[in-house]
Protein backbone atom coordinates (compact mmCIF):
# COMPACT_ATOMS: atom_id res chain seq x y z
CA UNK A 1 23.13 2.74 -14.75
CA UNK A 2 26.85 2.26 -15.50
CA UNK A 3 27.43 5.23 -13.93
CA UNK A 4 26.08 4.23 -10.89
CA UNK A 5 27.78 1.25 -10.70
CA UNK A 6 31.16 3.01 -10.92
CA UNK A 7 29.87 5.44 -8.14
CA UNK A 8 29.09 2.45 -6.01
CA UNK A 9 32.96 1.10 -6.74
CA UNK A 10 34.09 4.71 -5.45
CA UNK A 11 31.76 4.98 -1.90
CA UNK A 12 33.16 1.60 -1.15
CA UNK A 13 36.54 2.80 -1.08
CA UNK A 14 35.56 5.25 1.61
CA UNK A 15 35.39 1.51 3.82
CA UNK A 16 31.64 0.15 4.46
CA UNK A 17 31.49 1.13 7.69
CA UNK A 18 30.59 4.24 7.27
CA UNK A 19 27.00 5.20 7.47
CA UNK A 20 27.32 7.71 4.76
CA UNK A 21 28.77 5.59 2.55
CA UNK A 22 25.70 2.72 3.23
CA UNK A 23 23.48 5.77 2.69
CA UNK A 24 25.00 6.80 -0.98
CA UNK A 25 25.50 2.78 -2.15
CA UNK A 26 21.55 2.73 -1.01
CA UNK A 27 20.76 5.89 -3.36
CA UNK A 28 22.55 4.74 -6.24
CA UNK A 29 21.06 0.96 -5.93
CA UNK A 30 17.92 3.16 -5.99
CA UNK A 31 18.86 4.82 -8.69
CA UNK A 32 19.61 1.48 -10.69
CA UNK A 33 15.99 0.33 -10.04
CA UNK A 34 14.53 3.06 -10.90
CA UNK A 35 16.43 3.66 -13.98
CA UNK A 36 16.12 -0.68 -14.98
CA UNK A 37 12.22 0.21 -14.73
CA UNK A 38 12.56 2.46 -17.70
CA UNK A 39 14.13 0.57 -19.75
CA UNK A 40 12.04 -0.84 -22.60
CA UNK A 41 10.78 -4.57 -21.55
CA UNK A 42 11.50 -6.05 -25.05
CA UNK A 43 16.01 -4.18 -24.28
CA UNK A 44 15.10 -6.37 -20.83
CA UNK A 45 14.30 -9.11 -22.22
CA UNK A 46 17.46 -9.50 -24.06
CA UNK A 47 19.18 -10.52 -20.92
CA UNK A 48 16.65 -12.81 -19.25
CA UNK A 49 19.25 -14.00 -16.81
CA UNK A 50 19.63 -10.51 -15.41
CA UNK A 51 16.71 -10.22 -12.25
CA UNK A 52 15.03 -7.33 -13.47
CA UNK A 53 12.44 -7.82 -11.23
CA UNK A 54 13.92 -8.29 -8.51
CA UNK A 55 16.11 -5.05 -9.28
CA UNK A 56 13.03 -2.72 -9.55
CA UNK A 57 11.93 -4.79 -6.63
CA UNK A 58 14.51 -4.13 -4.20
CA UNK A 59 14.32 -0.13 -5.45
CA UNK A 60 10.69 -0.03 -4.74
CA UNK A 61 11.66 -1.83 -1.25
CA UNK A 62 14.22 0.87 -0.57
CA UNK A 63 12.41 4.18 -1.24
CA UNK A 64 9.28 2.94 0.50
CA UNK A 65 10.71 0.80 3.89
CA UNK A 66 14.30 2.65 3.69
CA UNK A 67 14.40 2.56 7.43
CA UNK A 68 14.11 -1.51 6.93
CA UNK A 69 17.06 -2.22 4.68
CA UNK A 70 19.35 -5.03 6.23
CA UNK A 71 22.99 -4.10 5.09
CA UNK A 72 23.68 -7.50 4.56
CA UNK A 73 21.28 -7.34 1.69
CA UNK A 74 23.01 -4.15 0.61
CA UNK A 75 26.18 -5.37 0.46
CA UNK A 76 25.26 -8.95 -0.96
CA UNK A 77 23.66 -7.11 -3.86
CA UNK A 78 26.87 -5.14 -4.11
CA UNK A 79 29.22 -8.26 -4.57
CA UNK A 80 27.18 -10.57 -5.80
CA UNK A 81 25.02 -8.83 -8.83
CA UNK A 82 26.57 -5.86 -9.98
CA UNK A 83 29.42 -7.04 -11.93
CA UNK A 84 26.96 -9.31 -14.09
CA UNK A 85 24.44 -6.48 -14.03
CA UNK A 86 27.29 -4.20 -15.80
CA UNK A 87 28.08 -6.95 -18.32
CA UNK A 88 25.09 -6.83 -19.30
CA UNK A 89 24.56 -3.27 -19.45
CA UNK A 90 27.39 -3.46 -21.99
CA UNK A 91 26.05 -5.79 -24.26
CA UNK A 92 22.38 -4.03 -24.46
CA UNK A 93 24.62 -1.04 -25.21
CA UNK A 94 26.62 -2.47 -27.56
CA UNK A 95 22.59 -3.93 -28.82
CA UNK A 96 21.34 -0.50 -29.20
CA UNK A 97 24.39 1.29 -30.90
CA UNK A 98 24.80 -1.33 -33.02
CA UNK A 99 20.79 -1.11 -34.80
């Protein structure tokens, strides 16, 4: 998941204009829910402030109505929830290493 975080970081660099940079931010947000619904519930639930929900939500959204995304959304997800998503990432990293 980190590691599509970083990618996201990367595309945008490319300017969000593009529609091939929309397309690969879209896959690796898909990516993230897909790879937040395998993650262990009781891992989850050590960050209850994180919406995991809403994360495997939006993937499920995504790979099913792809031709519906609003790139507001998108983008909104993109500055708004994946800086506290990686922070949190880190600490349920730093969780599992640590046991």
């Amino acid at each position: 998941m980190q590691a599509a975080i970083a990618a996201i970081a990367e595309f945008e660099r490319a300017g969000r204009d593009s529609p091939m940079v929309f397309d690969a931010v879209r896959m690796r947000l898909l990516e993230l829910g897909e790879a937040a619904n395998g993650i262990p519930k009781e891992l989850r639930d050590t960050e209850p402030d994180v919406p995991w929900g809403e994360i495997i939500g939006m993937r499920n959204w995504m790979a099913h109505r792809y031709f519906d995304t609003v790139h507001a959304y998108v983008w909104a997800t993109v500055d708004h929830d994946l800086i506290p998503l990686a922070s949190a990432l880190e600490r349920m990293t730093d969780r599992v290493v640590s046991d």
